[in-house]
Protein backbone atom coordinates (compact mmCIF):
# COMPACT_ATOMS: atom_id res chain seq x y z
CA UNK A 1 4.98 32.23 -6.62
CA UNK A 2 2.36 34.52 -7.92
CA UNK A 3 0.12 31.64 -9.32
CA UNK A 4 0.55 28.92 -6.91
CA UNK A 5 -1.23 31.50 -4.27
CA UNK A 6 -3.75 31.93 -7.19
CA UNK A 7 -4.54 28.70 -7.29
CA UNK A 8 -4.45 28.13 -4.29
CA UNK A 9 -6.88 30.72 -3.59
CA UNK A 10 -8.93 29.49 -6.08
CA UNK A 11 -9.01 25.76 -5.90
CA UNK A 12 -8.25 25.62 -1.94
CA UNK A 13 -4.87 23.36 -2.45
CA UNK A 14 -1.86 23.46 -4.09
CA UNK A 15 -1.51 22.74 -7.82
CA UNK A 16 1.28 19.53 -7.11
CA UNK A 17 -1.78 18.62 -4.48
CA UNK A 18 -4.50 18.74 -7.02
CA UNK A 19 -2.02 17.25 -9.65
CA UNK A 20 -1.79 14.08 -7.74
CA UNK A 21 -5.52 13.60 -6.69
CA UNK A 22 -6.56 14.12 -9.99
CA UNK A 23 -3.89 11.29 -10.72
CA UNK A 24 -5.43 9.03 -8.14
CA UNK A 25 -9.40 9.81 -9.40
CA UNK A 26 -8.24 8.66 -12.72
CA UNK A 27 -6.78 5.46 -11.35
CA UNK A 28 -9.70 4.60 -9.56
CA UNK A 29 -11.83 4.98 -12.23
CA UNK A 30 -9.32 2.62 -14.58
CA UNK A 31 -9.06 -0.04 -11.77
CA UNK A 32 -12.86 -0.13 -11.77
CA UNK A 33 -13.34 0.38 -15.36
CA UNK A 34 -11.33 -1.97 -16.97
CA UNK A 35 -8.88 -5.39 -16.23
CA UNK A 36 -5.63 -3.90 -16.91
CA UNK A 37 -2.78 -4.76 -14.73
CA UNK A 38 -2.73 -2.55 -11.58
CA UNK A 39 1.48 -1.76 -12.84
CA UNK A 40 0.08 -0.93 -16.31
CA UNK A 41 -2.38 1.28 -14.50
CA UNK A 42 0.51 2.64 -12.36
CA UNK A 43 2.08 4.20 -15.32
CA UNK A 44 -0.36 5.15 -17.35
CA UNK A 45 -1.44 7.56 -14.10
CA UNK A 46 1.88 9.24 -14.18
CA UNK A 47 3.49 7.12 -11.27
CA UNK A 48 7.17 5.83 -11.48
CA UNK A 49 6.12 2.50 -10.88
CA UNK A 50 3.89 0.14 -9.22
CA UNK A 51 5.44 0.73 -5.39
CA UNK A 52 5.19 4.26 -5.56
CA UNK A 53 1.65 3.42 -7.02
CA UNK A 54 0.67 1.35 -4.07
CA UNK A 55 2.06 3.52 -1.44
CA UNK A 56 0.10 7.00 -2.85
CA UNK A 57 -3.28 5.16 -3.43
CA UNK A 58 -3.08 3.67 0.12
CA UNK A 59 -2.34 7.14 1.34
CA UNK A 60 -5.30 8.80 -0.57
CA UNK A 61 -8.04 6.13 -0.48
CA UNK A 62 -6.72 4.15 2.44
CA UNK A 63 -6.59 0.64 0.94
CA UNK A 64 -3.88 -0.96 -1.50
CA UNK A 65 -5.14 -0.44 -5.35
CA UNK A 66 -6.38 -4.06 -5.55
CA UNK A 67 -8.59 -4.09 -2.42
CA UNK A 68 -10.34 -1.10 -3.85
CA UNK A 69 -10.57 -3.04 -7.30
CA UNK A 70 -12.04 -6.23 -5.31
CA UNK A 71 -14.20 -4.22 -3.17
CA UNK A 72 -15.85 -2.40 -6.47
CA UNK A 73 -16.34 -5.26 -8.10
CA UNK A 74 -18.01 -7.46 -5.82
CA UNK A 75 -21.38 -7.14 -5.00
């Protein structure tokens, strides 16, 4: 109890909160950064699997994983 309010306090969200959009910046920067499958990437990012993946990143960023992948890469 005593350190979620502490971090809370201190980072302005809760630590599962800042958990998983530290989850999703590190997916967006792999989906950018390199070619690996989007499942691969899923995993590696701490997510069950692909779905759940998908569902959280549209959620967060507001677009499916691969739009955001085509939209980076294109000019």
């Amino acid at each position: 109890g005593y350190f979620t309010r502490a971090f809370k306090v201190t980072f302005g969200e809760s630590p599962h909160r800042w958990r998983h959009q530290k989850r999703i910046e590190h997916a967006c920067s792999r989906l950018v950064g390199t070619d690996e499958a989007i499942a691969g990437i899923a995993v590696a990012c701490g997510f069950n699997d692909q779905a759940h993946f998908t569902r959280a990143f549209k959620t967060a960023i507001g677009m499916t994983p691969h739009t955001y992948r085509m939209q980076a890469i294109s000019p």
